[in-house]
Protein backbone atom coordinates (compact mmCIF):
# COMPACT_ATOMS: atom_id res chain seq x y z
CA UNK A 1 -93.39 -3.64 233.06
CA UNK A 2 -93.88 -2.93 229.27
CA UNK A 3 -92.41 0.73 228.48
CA UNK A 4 -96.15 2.21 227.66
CA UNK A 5 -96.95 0.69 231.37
CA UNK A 6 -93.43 2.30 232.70
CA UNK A 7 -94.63 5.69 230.75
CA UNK A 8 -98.11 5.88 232.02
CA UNK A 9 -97.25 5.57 236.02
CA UNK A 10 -94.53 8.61 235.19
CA UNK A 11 -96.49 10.84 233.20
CA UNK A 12 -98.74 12.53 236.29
CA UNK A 13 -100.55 14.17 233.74
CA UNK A 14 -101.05 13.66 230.05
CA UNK A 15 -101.11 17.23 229.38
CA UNK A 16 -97.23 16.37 230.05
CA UNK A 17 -97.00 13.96 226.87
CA UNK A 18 -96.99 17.07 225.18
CA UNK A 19 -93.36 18.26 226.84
CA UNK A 20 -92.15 14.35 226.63
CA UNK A 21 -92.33 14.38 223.08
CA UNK A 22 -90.98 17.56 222.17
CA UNK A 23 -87.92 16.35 224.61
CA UNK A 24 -87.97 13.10 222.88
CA UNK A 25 -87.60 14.51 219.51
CA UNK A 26 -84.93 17.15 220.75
CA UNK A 27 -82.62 14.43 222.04
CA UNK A 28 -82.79 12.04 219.10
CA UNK A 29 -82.06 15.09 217.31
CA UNK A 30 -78.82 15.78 219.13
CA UNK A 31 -75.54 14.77 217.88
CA UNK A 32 -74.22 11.58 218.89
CA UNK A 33 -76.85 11.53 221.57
CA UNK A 34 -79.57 10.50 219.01
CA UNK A 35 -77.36 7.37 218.16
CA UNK A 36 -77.65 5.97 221.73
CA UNK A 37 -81.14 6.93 222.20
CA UNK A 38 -83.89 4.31 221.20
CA UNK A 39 -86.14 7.68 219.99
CA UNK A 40 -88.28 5.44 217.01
CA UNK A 41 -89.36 3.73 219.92
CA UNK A 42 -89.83 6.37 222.35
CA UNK A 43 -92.07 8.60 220.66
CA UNK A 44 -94.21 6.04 219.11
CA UNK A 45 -94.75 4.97 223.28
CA UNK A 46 -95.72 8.81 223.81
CA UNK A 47 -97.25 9.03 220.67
CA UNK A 48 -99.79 6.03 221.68
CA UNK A 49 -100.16 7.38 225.16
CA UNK A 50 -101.34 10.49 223.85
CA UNK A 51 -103.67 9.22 221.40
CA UNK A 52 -105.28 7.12 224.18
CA UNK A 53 -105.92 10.16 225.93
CA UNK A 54 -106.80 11.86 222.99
CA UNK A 55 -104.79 14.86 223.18
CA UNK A 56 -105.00 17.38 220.25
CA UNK A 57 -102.89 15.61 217.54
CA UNK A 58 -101.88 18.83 216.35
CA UNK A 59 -100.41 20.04 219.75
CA UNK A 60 -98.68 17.08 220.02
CA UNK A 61 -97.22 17.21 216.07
CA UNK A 62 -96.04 20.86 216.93
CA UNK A 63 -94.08 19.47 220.05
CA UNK A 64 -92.43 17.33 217.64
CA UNK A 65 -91.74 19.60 215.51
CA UNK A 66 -90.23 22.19 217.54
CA UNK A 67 -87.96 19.54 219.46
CA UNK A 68 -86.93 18.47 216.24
CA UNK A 69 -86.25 21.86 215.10
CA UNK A 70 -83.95 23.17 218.36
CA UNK A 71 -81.93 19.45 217.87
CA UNK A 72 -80.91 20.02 214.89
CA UNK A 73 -80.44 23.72 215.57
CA UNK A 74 -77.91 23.17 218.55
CA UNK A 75 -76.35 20.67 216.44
CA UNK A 76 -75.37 22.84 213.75
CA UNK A 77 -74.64 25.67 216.19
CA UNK A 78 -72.05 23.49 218.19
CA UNK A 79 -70.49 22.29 214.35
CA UNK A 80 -70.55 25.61 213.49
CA UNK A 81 -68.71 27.17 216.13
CA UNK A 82 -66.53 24.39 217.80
CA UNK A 83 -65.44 22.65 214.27
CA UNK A 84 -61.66 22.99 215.55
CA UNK A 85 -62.26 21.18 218.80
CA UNK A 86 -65.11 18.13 217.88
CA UNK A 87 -62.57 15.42 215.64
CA UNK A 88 -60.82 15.63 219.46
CA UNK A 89 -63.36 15.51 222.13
CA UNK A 90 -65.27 11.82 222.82
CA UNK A 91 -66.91 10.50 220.98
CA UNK A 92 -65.15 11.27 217.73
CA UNK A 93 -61.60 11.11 218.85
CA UNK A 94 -62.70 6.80 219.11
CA UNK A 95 -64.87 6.91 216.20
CA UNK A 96 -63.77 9.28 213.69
CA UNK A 97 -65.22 7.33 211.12
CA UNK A 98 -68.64 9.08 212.31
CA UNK A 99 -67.37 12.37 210.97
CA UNK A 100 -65.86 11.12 207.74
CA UNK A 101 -69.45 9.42 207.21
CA UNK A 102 -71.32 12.51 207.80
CA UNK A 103 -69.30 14.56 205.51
CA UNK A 104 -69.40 12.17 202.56
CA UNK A 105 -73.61 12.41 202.75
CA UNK A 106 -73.28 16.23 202.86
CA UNK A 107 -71.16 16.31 199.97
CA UNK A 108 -73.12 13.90 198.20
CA UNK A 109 -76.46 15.37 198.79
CA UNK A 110 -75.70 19.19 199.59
CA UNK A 111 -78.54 21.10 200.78
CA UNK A 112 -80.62 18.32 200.27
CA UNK A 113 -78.44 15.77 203.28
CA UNK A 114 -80.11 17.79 206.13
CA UNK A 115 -83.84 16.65 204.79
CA UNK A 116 -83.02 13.17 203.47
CA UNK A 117 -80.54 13.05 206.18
CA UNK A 118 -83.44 13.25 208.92
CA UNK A 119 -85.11 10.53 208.18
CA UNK A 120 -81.49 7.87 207.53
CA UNK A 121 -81.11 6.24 210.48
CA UNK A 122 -77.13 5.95 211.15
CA UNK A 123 -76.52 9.41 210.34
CA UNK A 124 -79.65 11.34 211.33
CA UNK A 125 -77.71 12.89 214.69
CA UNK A 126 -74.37 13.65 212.42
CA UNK A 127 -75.54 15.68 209.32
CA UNK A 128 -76.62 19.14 211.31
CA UNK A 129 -73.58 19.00 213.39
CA UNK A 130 -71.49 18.57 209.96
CA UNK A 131 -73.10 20.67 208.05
CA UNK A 132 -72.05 23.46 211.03
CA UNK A 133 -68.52 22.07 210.96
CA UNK A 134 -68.25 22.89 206.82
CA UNK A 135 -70.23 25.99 207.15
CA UNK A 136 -73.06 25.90 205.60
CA UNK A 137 -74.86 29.06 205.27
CA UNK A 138 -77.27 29.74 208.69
CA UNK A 139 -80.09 30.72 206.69
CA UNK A 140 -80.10 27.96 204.20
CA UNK A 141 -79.71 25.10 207.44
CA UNK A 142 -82.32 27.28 208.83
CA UNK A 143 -84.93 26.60 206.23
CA UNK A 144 -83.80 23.26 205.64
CA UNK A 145 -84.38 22.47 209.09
CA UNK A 146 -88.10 23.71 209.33
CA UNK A 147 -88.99 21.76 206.22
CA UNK A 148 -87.74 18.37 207.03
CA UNK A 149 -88.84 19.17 211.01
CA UNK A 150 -92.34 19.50 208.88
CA UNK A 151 -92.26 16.46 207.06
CA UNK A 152 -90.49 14.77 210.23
CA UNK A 153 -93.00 15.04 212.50
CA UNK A 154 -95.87 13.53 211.41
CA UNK A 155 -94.31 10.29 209.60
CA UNK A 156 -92.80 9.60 213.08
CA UNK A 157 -95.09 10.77 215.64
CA UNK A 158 -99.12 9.80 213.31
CA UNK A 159 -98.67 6.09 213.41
CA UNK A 160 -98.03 5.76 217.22
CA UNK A 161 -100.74 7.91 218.05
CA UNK A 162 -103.15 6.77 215.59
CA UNK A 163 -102.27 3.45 217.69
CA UNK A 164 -103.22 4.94 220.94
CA UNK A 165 -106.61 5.89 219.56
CA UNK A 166 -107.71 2.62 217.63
CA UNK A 167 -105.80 -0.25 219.80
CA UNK A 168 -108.97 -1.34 221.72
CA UNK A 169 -110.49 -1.78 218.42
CA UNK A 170 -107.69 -3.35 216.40
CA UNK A 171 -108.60 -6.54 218.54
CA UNK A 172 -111.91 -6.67 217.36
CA UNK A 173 -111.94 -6.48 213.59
CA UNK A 174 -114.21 -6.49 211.05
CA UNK A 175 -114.43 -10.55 209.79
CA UNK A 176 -111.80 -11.09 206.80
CA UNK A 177 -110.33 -7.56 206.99
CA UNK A 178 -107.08 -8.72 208.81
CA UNK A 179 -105.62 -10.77 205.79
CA UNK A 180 -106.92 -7.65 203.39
CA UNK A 181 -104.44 -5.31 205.97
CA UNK A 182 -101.43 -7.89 205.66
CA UNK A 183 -102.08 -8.09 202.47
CA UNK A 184 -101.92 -4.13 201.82
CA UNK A 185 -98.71 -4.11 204.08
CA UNK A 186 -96.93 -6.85 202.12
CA UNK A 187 -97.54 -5.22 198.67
CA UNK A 188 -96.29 -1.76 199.69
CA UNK A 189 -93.17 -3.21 201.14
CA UNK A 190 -92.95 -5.64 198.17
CA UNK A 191 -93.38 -3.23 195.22
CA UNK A 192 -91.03 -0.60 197.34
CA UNK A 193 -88.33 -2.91 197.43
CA UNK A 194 -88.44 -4.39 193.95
CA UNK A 195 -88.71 -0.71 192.49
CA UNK A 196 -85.67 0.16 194.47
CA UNK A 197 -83.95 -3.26 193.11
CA UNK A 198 -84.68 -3.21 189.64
CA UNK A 199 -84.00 0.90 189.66
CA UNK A 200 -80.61 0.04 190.45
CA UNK A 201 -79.67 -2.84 188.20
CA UNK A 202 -81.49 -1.58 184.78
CA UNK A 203 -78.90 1.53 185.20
CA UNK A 204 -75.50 1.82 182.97
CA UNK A 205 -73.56 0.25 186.06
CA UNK A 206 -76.16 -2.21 187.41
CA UNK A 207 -75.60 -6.12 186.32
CA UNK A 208 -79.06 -6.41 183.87
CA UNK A 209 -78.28 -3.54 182.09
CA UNK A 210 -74.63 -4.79 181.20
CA UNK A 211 -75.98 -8.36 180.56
CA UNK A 212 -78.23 -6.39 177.86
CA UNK A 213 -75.88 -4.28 176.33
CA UNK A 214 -74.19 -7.35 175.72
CA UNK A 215 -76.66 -9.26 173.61
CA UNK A 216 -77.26 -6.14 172.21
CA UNK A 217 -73.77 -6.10 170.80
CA UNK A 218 -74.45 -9.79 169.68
CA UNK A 219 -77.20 -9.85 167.98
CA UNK A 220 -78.68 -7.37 165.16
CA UNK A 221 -82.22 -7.11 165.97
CA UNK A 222 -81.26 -6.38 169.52
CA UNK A 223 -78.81 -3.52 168.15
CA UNK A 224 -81.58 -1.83 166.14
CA UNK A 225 -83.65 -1.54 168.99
CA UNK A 226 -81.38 0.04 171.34
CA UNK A 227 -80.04 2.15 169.22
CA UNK A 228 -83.12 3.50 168.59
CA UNK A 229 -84.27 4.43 172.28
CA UNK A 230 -80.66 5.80 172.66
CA UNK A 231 -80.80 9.90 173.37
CA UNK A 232 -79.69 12.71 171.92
CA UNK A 233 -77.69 13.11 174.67
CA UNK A 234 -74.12 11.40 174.32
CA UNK A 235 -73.58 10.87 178.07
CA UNK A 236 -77.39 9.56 178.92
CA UNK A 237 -77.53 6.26 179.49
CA UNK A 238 -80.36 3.69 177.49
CA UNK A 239 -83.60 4.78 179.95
CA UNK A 240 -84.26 0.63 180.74
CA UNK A 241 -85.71 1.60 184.03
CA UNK A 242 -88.43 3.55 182.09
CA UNK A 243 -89.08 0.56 179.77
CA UNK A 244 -89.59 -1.78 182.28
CA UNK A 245 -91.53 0.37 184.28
CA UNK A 246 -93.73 1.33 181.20
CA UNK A 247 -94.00 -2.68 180.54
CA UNK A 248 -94.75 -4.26 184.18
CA UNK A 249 -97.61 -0.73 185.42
CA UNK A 250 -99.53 -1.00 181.69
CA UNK A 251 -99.56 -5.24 181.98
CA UNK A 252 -101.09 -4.58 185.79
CA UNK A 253 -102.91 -1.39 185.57
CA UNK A 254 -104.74 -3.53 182.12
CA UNK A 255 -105.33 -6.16 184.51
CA UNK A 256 -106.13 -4.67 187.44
CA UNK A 257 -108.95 -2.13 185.33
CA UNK A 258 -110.45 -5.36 183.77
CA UNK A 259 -110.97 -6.83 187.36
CA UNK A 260 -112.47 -4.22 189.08
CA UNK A 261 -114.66 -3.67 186.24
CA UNK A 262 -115.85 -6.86 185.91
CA UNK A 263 -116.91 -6.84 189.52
CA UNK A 264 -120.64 -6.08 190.72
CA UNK A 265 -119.79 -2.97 192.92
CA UNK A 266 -116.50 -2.66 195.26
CA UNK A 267 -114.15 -5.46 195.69
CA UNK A 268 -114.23 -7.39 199.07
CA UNK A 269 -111.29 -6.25 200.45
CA UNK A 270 -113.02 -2.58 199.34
CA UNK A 271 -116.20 -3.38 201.89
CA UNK A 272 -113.60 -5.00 204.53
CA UNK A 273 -111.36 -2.10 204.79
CA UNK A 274 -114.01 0.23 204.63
CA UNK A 275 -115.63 -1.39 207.85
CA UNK A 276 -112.70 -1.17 209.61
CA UNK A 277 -112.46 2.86 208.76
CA UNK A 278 -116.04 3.31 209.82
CA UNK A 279 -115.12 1.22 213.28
CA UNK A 280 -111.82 3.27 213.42
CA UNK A 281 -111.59 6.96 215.52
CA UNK A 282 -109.98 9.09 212.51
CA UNK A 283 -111.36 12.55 213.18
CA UNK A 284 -108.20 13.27 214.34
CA UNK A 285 -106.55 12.86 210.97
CA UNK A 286 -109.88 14.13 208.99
CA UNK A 287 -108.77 17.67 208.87
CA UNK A 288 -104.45 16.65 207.96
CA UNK A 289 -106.38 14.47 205.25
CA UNK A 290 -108.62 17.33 203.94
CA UNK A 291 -105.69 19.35 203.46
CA UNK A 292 -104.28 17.11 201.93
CA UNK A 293 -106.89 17.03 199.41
CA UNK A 294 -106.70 20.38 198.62
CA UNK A 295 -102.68 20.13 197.88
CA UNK A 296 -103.43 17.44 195.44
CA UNK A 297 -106.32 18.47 193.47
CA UNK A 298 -106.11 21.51 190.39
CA UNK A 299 -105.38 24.45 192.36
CA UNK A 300 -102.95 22.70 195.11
CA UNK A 301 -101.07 21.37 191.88
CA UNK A 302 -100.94 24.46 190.40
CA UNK A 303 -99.44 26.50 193.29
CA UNK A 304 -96.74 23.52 193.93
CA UNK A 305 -95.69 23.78 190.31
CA UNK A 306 -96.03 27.92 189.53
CA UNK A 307 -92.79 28.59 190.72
CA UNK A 308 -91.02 26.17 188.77
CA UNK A 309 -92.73 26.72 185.77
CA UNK A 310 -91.83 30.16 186.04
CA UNK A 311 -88.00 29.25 186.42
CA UNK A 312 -87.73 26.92 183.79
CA UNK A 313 -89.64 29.24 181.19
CA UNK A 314 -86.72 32.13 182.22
CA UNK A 315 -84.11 29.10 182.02
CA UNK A 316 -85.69 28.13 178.50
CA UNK A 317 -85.49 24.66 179.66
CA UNK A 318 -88.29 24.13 177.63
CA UNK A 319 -88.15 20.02 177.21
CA UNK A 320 -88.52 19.55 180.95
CA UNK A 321 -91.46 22.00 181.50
CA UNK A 322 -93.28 20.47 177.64
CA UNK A 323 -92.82 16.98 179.48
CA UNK A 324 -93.75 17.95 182.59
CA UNK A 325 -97.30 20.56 181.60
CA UNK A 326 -97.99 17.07 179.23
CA UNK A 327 -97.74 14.73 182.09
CA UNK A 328 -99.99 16.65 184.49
CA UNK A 329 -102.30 17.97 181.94
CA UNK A 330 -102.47 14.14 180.07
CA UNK A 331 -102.68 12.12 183.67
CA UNK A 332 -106.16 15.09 183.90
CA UNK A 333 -107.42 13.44 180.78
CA UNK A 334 -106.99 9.58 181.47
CA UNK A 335 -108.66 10.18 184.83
CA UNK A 336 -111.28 11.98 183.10
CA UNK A 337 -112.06 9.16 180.51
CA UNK A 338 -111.18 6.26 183.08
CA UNK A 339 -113.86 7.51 185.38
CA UNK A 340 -116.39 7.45 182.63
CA UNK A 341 -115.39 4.58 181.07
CA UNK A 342 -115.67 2.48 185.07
CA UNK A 343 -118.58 4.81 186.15
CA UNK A 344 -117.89 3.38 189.76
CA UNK A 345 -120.05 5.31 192.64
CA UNK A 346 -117.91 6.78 195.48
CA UNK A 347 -118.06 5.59 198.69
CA UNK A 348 -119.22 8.88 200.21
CA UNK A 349 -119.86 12.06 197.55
CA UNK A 350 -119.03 15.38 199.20
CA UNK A 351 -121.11 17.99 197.48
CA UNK A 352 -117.57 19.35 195.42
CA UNK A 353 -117.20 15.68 194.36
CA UNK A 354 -120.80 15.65 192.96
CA UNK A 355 -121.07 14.32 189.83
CA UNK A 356 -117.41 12.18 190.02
CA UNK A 357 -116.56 8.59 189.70
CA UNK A 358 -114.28 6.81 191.65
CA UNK A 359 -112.00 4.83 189.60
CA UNK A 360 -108.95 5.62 189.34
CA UNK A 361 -108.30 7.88 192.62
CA UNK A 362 -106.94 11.56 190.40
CA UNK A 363 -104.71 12.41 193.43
CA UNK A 364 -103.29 9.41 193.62
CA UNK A 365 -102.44 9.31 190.10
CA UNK A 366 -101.25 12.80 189.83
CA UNK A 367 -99.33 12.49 193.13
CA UNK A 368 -97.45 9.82 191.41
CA UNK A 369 -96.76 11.87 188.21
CA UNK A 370 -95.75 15.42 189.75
CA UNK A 371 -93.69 13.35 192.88
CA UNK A 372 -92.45 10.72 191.25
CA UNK A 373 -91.00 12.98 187.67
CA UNK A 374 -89.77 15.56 190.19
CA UNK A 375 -87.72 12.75 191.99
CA UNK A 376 -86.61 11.54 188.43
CA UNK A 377 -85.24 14.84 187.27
CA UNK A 378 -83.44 15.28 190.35
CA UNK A 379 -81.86 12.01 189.91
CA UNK A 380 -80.21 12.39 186.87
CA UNK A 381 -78.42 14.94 188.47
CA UNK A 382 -76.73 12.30 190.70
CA UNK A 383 -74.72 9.21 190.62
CA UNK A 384 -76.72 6.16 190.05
CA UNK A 385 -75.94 4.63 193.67
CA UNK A 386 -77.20 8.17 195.41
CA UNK A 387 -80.30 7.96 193.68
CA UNK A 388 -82.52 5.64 196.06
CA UNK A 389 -83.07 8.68 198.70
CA UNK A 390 -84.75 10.74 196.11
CA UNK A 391 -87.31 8.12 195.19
CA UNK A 392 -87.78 6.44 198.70
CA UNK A 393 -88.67 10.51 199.48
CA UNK A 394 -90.94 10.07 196.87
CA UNK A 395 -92.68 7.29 197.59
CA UNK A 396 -93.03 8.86 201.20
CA UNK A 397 -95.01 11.72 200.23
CA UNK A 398 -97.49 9.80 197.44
CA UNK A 399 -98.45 7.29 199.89
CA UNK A 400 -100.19 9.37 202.83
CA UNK A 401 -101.43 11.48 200.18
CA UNK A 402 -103.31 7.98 198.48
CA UNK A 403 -104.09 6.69 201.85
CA UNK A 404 -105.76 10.12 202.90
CA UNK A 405 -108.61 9.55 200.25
CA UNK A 406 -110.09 6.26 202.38
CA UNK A 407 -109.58 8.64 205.76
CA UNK A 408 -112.22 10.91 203.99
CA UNK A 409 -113.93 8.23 202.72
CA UNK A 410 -114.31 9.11 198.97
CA UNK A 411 -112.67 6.55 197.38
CA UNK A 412 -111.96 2.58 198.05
CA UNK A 413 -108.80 0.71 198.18
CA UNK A 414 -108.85 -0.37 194.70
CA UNK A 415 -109.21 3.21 193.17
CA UNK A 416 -105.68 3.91 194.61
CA UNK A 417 -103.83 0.62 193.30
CA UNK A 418 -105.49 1.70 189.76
CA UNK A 419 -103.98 5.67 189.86
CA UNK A 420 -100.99 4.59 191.31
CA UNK A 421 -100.60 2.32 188.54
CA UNK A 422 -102.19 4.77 185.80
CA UNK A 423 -99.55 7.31 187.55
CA UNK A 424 -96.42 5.08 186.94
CA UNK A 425 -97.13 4.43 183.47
CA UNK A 426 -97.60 8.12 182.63
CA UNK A 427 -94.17 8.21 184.16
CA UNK A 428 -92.97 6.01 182.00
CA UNK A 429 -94.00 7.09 178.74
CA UNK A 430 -92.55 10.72 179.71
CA UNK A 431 -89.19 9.70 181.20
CA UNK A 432 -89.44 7.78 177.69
CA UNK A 433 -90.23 10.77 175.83
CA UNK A 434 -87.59 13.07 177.19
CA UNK A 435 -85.13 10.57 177.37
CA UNK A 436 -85.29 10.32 173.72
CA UNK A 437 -86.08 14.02 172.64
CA UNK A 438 -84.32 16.17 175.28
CA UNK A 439 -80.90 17.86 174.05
CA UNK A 440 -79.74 19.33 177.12
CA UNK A 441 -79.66 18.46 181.15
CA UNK A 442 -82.18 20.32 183.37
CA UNK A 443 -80.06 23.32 184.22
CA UNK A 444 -79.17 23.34 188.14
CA UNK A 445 -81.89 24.87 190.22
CA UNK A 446 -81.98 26.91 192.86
CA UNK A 447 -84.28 24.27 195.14
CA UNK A 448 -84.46 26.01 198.50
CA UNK A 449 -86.00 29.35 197.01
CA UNK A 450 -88.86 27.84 194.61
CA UNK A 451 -89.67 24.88 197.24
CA UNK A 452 -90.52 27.66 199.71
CA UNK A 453 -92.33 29.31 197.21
CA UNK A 454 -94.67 26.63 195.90
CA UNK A 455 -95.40 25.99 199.83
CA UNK A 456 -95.96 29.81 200.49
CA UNK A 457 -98.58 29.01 197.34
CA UNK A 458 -99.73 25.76 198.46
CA UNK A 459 -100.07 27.10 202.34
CA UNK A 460 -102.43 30.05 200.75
CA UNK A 461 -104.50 27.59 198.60
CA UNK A 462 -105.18 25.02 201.40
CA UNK A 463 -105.98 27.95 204.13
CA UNK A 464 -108.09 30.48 201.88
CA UNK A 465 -109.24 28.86 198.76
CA UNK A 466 -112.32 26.18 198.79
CA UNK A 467 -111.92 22.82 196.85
CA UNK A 468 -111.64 23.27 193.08
């Protein structure tokens, strides 16, 4: 008996899904307990049951959340009060190397372990009962908690229910569109992975970069050149990652623009994919989608980044918020022109779309710029080899936020691959430009206090505000 058959003759009611899942998440969340339970696995079983019954998806993403909330809660609560007594009680006294792995992510990450810490596998149960044990302020693990809980629960608990509501009709696709979905899945996991290799060999301590600086030393030409995209900054390394990130997105974003523009309307796998949508029961995920249109267009953007530019204006860090108002204001530009120049129709025009073309997707593209510079400023303020969370986080939050724009149907597949790519090579060119103009560090910010306010901003703009 398969464990969605095992799940269905237990559950007497599906109204009950709702109680398995917050359990589900609660456990997983538990320390030591969430090692031993398969909870991945679990929830995307309840998940799927659910969305076959089609249960409210956001009654079911609050039961998540608030299981995942009390876990973590009791974990830091029993860290926080039994510190003395957990390196001797079983587990632990067997495996103290648990403990000792826990604390070095906490110190490594700070605030930042209990939300990156949720979603790392081997210690995902650990971090809220160490960050009890080392006493980390209540109030700060208390926010913490709520905003990773928020982020938590739909990553884990969207895909197994958008299973449940679309498996009858996953056997019974649209002709050609399976390839067109491997083929998406491949290049996601493909492009993640190289990123994440290259990232780490084109820094100071990574094998490319010292092969470079080598021939560099050898050879005059060479010199010149990296001497001249050397910083201002003694201690900053030569920004290689930024070069060859600049290099490979302009080669395929030219590319990739010249193909779709040579093409008599949308590209195949545009019309294949789109079939499938139409086939597909999304309303569920219309109105997450929606709202996530609103955080990404002028006014969402503009509430997530108030509160920083605020800070940094009263911490004169004036080169990061120059590079960061001419990112966002010049990736609002080249979508402007790029649209004109493709003139490609939509595939559906909502009447605050009227008037805009389709290529490149703007949230896309600026989801890329304001997620993926934010990620890059908070890594230089790490080692190079703790620097992967940040950008896998990321990479996390630009790709529902592309994907959502074919849930709503406004743009095709090929609009995203062009403003992701239009994205990274605005990133490029200002990692570039700060690299080589920037005097100082960002000064250390205080990131729990303006996070919640730009999403006290951004919950105000997507509630009471109509599209921009």
């Amino acid at each position: 008996m398969s464990m969605t058959d095992w799940m269905t003759a237990f559950v007497p009611s599906p109204s009950w899904l709702f109680l398995i899942v917050a359990a589900i998440s609660l456990v997983e969340s538990l320390a030591v307990v969430g090692l031993l339970v398969p909870g991945v696995v679990l929830i995307t079983a309840a998940a799927s049951l659910a969305g076959h019954h089609e249960l409210p998806i956001l009654g079911l993403l609050g039961a998540a959340f608030i299981g995942a909330v009390v876990g973590d809660g009791l974990s830091f609560l029993f860290g926080y009060y039994q510190r003395q007594r957990i390196p001797h009680i079983r587990p632990f006294r067997s495996h103290p190397e648990w403990l000792a792995r826990g604390a070095r992510f906490f110190q490594r990450y700070g605030v930042l372990s209990v939300l990156i810490g949720r979603f790392v596998g081997p210690v995902r149960p650990i971090i809220p009962l160490v960050a009890g044990m080392l006493h980390m302020r209540p109030a700060t693990f208390l926010w913490t908690n709520l905003g990773s809980a928020l982020l938590w629960a739909p990553v884990y608990v969207l895909p197994g229910y958008l299973l449940g509501r679309t498996w009858q009709q996953l056997f019974d696709l649209p002709s050609g569109s399976q390839r067109w979905l491997v083929l998406l899945a491949v290049m996601i996991v493909v492009l993640t992975l190289v990123f994440s290799l290259l990232r780490s060999q084109l820094t100071r301590q990574g094998r490319v970069y010292r092969l470079l600086a080598g021939l560099a030393r050898r050879h005059p030409r060479l010199r010149r050149l990296w001497l001249a995209l050397r910083s201002t900054r003694p201690e900053a390394e030569l920004p290689l990652a930024s070069l060859a990130l600049l290099l490979v997105s302009l080669a395929a974003l030219s590319g990739w623009t010249l193909w779709v523009l040579n093409q008599d309307g949308p590209l195949a796998m545009d019309r294949q994919l789109q079939a499938l949508l139409l086939n597909l029961p999304l309303m569920p995920l219309i109105h997450v989608a929606e709202w996530m249109a609103k955080a990404g267009d002028a006014l969402g953007v503009l509430a997530l980044v108030a509160p920083w530019a605020v800070w940094l204006t009263r911490r004169r860090a004036y080169a990061v918020l120059l590079h960061m108002t001419a990112a966002l204001g010049g990736i609002a530009l080249a979508n402007t022109l790029f649209k004109q120049m493709a003139g490609r129709v939509r595939p559906d025009i909502p009447d605050y779309l009227s008037g805009s073309f389709s290529y490149p997707s703007a949230h896309t593209s600026t989801a890329v710029v304001l997620y993926g510079l934010t990620a890059a400023f908070v890594a230089d303020a790490l080692p190079a080899r703790h620097r992967a969370p940040v950008y896998w986080l990321a990479i996390l939050i630009c790709i529902p936020m592309a994907l959502s724009r074919l849930v709503i149907g406004v743009h095709w597949l090929s609009d995203l691959v062009g403003g992701a790519l239009l994205g990274l090579v605005a990133c490029a060119l200002v990692r570039l430009s700060y690299h080589r103009f920037a005097r100082h560090a960002p000064p250390p910010a205080p990131w729990l206090a303006l996070s919640l306010a730009s999403l006290t901003l951004l919950a105000g703009r997507i509630l009471w505000l109509p599209h921009a």
